[in-house]
Protein backbone atom coordinates (compact mmCIF):
# COMPACT_ATOMS: atom_id res chain seq x y z
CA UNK A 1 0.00 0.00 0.00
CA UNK A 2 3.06 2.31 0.02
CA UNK A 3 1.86 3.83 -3.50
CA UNK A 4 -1.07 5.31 -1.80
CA UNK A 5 0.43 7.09 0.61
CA UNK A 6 2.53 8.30 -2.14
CA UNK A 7 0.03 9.67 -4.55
CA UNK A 8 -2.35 10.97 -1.05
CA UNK A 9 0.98 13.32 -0.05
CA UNK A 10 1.33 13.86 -3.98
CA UNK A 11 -2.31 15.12 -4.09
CA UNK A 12 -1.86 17.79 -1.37
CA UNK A 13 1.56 18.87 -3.06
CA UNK A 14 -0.61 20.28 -5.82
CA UNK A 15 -2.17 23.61 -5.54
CA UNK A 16 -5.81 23.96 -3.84
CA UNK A 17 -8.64 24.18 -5.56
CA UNK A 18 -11.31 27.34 -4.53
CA UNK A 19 -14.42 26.43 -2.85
CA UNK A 20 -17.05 26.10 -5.66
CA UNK A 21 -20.09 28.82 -5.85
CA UNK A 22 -22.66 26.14 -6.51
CA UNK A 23 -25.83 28.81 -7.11
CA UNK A 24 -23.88 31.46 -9.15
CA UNK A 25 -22.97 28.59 -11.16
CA UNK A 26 -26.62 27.28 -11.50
CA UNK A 27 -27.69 30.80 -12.11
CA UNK A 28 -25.29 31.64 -15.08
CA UNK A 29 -26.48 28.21 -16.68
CA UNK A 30 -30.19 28.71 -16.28
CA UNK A 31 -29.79 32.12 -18.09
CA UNK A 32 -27.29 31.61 -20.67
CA UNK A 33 -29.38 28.17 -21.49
CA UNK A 34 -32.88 29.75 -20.87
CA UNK A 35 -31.36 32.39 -24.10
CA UNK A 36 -30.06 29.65 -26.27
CA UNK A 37 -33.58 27.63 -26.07
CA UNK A 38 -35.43 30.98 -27.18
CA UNK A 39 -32.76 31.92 -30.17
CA UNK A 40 -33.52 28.21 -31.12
CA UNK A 41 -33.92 27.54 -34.56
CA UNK A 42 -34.59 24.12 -35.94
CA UNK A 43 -33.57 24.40 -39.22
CA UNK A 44 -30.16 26.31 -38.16
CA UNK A 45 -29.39 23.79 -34.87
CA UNK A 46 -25.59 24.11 -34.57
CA UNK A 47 -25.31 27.27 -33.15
CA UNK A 48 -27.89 26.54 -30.15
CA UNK A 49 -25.79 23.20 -29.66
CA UNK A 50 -22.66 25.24 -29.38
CA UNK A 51 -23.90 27.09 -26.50
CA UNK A 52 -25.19 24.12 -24.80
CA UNK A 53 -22.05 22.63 -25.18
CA UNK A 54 -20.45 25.82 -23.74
CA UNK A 55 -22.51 25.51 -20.56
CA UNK A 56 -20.88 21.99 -19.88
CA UNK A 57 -17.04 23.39 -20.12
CA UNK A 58 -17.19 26.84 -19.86
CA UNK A 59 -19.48 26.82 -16.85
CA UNK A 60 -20.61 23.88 -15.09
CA UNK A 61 -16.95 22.08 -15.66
CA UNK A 62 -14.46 25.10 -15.76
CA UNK A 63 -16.21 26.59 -12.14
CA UNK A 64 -15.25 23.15 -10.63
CA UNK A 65 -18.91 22.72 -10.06
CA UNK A 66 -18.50 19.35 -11.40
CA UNK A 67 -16.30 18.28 -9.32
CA UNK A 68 -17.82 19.48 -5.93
CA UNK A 69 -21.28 17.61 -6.87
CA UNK A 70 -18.91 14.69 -7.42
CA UNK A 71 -18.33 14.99 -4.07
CA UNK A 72 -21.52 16.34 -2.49
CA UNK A 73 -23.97 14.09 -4.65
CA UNK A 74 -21.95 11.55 -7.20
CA UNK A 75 -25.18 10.03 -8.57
CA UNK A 76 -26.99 13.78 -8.90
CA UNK A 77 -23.10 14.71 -10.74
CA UNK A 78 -23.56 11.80 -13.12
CA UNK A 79 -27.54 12.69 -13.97
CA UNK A 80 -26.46 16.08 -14.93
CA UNK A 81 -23.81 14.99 -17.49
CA UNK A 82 -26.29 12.58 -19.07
CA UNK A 83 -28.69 15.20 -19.03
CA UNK A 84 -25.94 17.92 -21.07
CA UNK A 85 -25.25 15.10 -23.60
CA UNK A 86 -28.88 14.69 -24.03
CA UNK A 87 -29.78 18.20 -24.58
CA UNK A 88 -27.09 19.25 -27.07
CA UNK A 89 -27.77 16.05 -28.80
CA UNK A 90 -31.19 16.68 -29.50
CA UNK A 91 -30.05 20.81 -30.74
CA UNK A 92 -27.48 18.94 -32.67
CA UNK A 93 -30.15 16.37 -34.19
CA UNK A 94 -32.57 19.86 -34.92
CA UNK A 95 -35.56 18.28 -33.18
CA UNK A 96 -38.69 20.30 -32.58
CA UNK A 97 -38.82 22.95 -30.09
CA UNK A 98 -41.10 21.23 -27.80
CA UNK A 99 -39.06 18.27 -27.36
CA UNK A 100 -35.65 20.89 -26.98
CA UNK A 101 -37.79 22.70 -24.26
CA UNK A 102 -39.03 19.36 -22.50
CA UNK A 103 -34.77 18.09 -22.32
CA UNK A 104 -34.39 21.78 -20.83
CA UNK A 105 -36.72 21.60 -18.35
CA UNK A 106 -35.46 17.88 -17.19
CA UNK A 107 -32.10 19.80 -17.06
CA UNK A 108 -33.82 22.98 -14.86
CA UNK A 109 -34.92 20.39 -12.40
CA UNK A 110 -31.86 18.30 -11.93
CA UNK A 111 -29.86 22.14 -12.08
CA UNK A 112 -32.58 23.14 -9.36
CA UNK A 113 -32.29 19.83 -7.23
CA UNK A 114 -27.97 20.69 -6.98
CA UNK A 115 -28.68 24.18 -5.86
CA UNK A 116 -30.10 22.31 -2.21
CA UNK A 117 -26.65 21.18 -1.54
CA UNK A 118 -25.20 24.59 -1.50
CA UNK A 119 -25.71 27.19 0.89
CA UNK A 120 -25.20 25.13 3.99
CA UNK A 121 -22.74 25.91 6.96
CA UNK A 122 -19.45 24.98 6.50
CA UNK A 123 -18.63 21.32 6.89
CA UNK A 124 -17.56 19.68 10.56
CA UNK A 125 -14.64 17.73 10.51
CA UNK A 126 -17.13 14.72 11.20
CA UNK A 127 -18.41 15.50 7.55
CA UNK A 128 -14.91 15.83 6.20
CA UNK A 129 -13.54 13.03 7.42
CA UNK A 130 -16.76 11.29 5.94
CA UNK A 131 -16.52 12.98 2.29
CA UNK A 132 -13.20 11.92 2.11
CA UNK A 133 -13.52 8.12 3.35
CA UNK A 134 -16.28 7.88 0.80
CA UNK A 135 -13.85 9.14 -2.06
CA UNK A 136 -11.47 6.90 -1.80
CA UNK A 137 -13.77 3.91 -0.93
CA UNK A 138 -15.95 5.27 -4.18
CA UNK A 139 -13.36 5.59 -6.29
CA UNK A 140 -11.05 2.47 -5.18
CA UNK A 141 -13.02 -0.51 -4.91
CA UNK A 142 -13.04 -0.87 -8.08
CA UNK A 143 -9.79 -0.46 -8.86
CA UNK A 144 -8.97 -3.01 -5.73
CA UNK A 145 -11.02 -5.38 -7.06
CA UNK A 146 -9.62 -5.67 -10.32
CA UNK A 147 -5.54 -5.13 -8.74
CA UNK A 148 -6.73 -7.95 -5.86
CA UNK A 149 -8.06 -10.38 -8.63
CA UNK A 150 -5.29 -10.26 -11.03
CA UNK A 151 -2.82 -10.86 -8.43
CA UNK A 152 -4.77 -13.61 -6.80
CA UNK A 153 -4.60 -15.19 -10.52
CA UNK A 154 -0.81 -14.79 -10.54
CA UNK A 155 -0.33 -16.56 -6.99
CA UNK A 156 -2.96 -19.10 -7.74
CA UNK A 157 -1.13 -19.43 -11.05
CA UNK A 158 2.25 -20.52 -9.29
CA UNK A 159 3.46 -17.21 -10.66
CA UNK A 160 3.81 -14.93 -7.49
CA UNK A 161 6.99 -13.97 -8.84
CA UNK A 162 5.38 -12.05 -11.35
CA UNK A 163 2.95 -10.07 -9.12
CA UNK A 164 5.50 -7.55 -9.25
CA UNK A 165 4.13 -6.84 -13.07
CA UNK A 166 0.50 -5.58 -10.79
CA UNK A 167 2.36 -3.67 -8.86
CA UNK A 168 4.01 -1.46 -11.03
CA UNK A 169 0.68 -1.08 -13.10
CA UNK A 170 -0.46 0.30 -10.10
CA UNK A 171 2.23 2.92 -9.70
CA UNK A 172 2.58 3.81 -12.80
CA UNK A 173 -1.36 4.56 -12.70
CA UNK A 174 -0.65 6.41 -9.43
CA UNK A 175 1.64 8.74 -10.96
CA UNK A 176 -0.12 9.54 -14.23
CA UNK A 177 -2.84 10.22 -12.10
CA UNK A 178 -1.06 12.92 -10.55
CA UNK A 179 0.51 14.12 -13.72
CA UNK A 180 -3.39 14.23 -15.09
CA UNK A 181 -4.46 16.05 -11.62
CA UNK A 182 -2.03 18.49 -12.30
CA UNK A 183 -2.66 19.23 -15.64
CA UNK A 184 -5.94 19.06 -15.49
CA UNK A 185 -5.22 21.83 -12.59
CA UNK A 186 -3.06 24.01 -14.82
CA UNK A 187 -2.30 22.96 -18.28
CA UNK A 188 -5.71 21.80 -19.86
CA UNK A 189 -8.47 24.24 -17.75
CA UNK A 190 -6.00 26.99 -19.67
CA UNK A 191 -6.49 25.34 -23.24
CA UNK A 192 -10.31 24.54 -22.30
CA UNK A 193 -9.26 20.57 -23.02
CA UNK A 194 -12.26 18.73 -21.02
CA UNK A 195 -11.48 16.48 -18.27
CA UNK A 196 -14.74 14.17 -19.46
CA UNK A 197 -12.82 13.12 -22.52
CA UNK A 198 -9.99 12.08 -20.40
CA UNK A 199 -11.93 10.49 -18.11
CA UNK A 200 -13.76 8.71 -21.20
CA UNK A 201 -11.08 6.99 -23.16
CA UNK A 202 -9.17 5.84 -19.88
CA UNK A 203 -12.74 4.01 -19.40
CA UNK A 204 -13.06 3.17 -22.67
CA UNK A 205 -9.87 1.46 -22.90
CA UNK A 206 -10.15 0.17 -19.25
CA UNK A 207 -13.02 -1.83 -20.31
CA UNK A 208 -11.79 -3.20 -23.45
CA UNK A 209 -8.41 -4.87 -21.62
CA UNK A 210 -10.57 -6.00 -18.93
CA UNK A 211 -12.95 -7.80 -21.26
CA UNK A 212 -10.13 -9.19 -22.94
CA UNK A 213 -8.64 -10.31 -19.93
CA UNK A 214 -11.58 -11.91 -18.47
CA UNK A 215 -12.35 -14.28 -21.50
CA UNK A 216 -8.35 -14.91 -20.86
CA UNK A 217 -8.98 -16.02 -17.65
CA UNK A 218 -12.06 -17.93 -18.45
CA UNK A 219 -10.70 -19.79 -21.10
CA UNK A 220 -7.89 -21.16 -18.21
CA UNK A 221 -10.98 -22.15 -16.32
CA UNK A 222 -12.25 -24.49 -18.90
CA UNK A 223 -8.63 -25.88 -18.84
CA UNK A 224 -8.41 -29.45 -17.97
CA UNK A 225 -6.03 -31.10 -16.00
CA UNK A 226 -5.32 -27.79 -14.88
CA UNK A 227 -2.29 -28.65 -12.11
CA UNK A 228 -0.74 -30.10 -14.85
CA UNK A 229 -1.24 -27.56 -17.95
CA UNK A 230 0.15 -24.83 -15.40
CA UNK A 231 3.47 -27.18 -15.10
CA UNK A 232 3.82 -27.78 -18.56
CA UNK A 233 2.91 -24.31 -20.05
CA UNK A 234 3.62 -21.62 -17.24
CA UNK A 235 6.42 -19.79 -19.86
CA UNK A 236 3.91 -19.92 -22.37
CA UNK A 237 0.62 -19.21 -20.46
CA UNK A 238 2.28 -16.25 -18.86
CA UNK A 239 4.69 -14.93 -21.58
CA UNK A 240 5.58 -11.34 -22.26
CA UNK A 241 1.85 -10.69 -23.94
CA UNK A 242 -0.02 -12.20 -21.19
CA UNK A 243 1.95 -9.87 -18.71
CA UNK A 244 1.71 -6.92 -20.36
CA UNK A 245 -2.03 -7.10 -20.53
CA UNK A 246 -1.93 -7.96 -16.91
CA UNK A 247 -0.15 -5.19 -15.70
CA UNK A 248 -2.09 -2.94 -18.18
CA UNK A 249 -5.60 -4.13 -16.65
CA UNK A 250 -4.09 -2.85 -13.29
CA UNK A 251 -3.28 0.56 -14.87
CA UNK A 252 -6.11 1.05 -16.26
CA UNK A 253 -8.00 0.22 -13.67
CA UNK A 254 -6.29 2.67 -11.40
CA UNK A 255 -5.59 5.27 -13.34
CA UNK A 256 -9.57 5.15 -14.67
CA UNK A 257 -10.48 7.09 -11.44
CA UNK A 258 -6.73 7.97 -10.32
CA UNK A 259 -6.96 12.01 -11.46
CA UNK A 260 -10.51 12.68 -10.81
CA UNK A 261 -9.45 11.02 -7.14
CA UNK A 262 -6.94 13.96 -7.01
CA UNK A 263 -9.15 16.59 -8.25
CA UNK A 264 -11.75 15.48 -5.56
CA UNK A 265 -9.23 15.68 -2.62
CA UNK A 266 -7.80 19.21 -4.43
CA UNK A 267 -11.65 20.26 -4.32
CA UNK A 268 -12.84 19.66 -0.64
CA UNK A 269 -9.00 20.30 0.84
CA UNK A 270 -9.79 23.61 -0.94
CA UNK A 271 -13.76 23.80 0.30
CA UNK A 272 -12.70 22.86 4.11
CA UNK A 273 -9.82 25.15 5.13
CA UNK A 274 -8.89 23.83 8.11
CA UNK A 275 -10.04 20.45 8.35
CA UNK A 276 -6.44 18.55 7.24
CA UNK A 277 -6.69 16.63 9.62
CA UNK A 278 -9.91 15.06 8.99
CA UNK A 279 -9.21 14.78 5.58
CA UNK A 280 -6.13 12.95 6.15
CA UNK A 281 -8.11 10.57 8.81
CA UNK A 282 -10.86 10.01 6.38
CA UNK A 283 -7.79 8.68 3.73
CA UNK A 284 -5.95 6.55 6.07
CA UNK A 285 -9.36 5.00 7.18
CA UNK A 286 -10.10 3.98 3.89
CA UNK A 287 -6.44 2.82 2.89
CA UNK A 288 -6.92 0.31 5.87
CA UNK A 289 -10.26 -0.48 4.29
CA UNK A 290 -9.33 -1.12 0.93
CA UNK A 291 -6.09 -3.17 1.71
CA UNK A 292 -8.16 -5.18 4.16
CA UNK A 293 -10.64 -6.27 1.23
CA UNK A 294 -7.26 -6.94 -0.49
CA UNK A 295 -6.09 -9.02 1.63
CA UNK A 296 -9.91 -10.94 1.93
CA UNK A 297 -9.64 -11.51 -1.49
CA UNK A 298 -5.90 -13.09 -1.65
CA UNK A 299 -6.94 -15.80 1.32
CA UNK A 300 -10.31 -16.68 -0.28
CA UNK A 301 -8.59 -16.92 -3.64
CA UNK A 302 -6.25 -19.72 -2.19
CA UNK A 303 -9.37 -21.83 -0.64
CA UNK A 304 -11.64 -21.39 -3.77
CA UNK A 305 -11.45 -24.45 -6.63
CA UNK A 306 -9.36 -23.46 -9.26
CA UNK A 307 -12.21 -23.79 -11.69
CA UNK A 308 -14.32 -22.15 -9.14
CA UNK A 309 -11.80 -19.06 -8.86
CA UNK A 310 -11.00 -18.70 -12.11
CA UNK A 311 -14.75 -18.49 -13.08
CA UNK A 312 -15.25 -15.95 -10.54
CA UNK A 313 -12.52 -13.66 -11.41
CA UNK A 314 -13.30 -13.95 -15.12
CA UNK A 315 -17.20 -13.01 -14.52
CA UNK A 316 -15.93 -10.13 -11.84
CA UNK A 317 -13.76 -8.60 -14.13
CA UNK A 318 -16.12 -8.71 -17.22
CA UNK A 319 -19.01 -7.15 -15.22
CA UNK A 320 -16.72 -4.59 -14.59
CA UNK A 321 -15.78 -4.08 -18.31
CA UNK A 322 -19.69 -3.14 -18.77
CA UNK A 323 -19.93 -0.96 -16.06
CA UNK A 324 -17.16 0.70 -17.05
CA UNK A 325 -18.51 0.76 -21.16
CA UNK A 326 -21.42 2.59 -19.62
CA UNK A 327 -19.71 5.14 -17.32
CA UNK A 328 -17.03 6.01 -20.45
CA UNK A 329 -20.31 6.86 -22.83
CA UNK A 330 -21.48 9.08 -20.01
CA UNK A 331 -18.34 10.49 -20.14
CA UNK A 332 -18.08 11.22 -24.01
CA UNK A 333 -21.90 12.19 -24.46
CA UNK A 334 -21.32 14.69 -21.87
CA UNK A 335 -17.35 15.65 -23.92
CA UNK A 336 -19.87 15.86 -27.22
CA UNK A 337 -18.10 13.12 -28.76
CA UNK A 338 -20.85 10.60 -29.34
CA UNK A 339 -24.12 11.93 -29.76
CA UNK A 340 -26.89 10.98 -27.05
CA UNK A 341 -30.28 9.54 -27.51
CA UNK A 342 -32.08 10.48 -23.97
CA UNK A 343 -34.72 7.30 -23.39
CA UNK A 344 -36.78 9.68 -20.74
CA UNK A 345 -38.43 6.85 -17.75
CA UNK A 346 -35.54 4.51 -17.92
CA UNK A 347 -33.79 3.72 -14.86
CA UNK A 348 -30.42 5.61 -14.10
CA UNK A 349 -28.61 3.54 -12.14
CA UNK A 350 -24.63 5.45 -11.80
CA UNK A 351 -22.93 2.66 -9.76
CA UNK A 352 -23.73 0.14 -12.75
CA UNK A 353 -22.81 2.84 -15.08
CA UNK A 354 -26.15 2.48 -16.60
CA UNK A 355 -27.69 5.60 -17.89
CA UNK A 356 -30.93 6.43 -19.65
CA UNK A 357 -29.65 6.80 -23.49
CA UNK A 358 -29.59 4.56 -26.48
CA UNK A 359 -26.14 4.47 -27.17
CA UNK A 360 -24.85 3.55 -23.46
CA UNK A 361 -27.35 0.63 -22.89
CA UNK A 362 -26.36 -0.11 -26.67
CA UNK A 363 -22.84 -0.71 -25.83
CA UNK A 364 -23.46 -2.35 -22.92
CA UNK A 365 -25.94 -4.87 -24.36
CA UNK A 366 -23.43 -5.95 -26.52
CA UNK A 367 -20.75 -6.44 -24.06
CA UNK A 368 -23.17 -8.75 -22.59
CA UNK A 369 -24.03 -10.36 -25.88
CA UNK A 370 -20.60 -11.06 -26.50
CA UNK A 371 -19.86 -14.16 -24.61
CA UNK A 372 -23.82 -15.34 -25.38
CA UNK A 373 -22.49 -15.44 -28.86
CA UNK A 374 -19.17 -16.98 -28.44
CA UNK A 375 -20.36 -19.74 -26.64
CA UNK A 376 -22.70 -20.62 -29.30
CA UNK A 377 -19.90 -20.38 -31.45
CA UNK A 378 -18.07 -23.15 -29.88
CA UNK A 379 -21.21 -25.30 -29.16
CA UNK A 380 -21.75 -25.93 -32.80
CA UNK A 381 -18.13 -26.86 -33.49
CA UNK A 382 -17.08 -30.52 -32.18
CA UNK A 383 -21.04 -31.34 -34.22
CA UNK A 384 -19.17 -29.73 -37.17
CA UNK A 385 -16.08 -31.83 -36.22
CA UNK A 386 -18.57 -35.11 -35.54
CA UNK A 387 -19.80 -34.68 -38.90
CA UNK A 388 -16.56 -34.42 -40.98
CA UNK A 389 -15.70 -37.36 -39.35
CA UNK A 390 -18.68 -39.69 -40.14
């Protein structure tokens, strides 16, 4: 766990980040947005899209707002991006003005709904030291779960030599995150580059090694004579391919959450003058909790079955492929980078990374018809193979 400790003292070397003024920011949005729905025009949509898109980086992103709901009210946070992808895909898509006005409205609401977690006294340390267990315990079960699985693999494997390959995923994720925390502090907030299409690739590619890795994995479950394959094939099984995507799954992983973990520290440090001390409790308290469900995982994973383990760790780590497919179109509907059909009534559910548009459950879906389809795939091969041979 020493890389933690590393990147939480690495976080604070950064500068602060101002408290956020949560209703002036709501205010400039509702009236620059209430001006672009009016000057709406249909037949002419890209200019009203332009200035919706301008409300999600210039104001609601560049004021840190973003951030601070991240930390005040995660799942309110992710309803509000999906919401800004929504409306400036519709103004981008030229619908009618009384469908642009009812994905404003939805907007208003969710705009008005923030605006009751500002205005409050200033937080106790009790609620500091809470905000910033939750961060880390948010933001780094996840990644925990995905670090504590692939090394569990690698022990279980005979391989705990190798576990050193995890490891330095991790720090190398540690200190891009920083590098990101700090650009994102200086560097890209001065050339207006958006954090949510940072945020969106990492995800993107975070969820395409860990699908890859968990049909890996399953495929070793469905090994036989497994003791013995491991013996025979150990160079081959875990050659210089196999550890590089590995290690990468364990980057990824980390580093998915890794900078916008910095920005959130940077954001309450900067909201609580004061309370250091409570923030620092509230990290240490979750360090010991997320190494402790580290270490759960590396005893069970040594009393588990092998094929029992390794079908485990395969379905854990493609389930978190999809939810991490969902939260990276989030992401890039919000950036303006894929367009976003809103499907209004449909659950929103942020710690699945499900979200209410066509394109997210889209992607998702066929994640999860992936393996459906491979396996039906290999069920009609040895009756191929039984008929060649007749």
């Amino acid at each position: 766990m020493r890389p933690f400790w590393l990147f939480l003292c690495l976080c604070f070397a950064l500068p602060l980040q101002a408290a956020t003024d949560g209703p002036g920011t709501i205010d400039a949005i509702l009236k620059r947005g209430e001006a672009a729905v009016n000057a709406y025009d249909p037949a002419q949509p890209l200019a009203t899209a332009g200035e919706f898109s301008a409300l999600y980086f210039e104001i609601f992103e560049a004021s840190g707002m973003e951030l601070d709901l991240g930390i005040k009210a995660p799942a309110l946070k992710t309803e509000l991006e999906v919401l800004f992808g929504a409306l400036n895909g519709n103004a981008m898509r030229g619908v009618p003005r009384d469908k642009l006005e009812a994905s404003w409205q939805e907007l208003r609401n969710k705009l008005e709904e923030a605006r009751n977690h500002y205005g409050q006294e200033q937080d106790s340390s009790l609620s500091v030291f809470l905000k910033a267990l939750l961060i880390l315990l948010r933001e780094g079960v996840e990644a925990m779960l995905v670090v504590g699985a692939l090394a569990a693999y690698l022990r279980r494997a005979g391989a705990a030599d190798k576990v050193w390959v995890i490891h330095t995923g991790v720090a190398l994720a540690i200190l891009l995150s920083v590098l990101t925390g700090w650009a994102v502090n200086s560097i890209l907030q001065a050339i207006g580059a958006p954090l949510a299409v940072v945020e969106g690739v990492t995800m993107l590619a975070a969820a395409a090694v860990l699908f890859y890795v968990s049909c890996w994995l399953f495929a070793k479950r469905e090994a036989r004579r497994w003791e013995a394959w491991v013996a025979s094939q150990m160079d081959q099984a875990l050659g210089t391919g196999s550890l590089l995507a590995l290690g990468g799954a364990a980057c990824l992983a980390v580093y998915r959450e890794g900078a916008e973990t910095v920005l959130f520290y940077q954001a309450l440090a900067g909201s609580a003058p004061g309370q250091g001390l409570a923030l620092a409790a509230g990290c240490a308290t979750a360090l010991v909790l997320l190494a402790g469900l580290y270490l759960v995982m590396r005893l069970a994973a040594l009393r588990l079955p092998f094929h029992l383990f390794f079908g485990s760790t395969a379905l854990l780590l493609y389930l978190l492929s999809v939810v991490f497919m969902g939260q990276a179109i989030v992401e890039l509907q919000a950036a303006g980078w894929i367009a976003s059909i809103h499907l209004p009534g449909f659950p929103h559910i942020s710690w699945l990374g499900v979200a209410p548009t066509l394109q997210g459950l889209g992607a998702q879906a066929t994640l999860l018809l992936l393996p459906l389809l491979w396996w039906g795939f290999r069920g009609r091969r040895p009756e191929a193979g039984t008929a060649r041979t007749g």
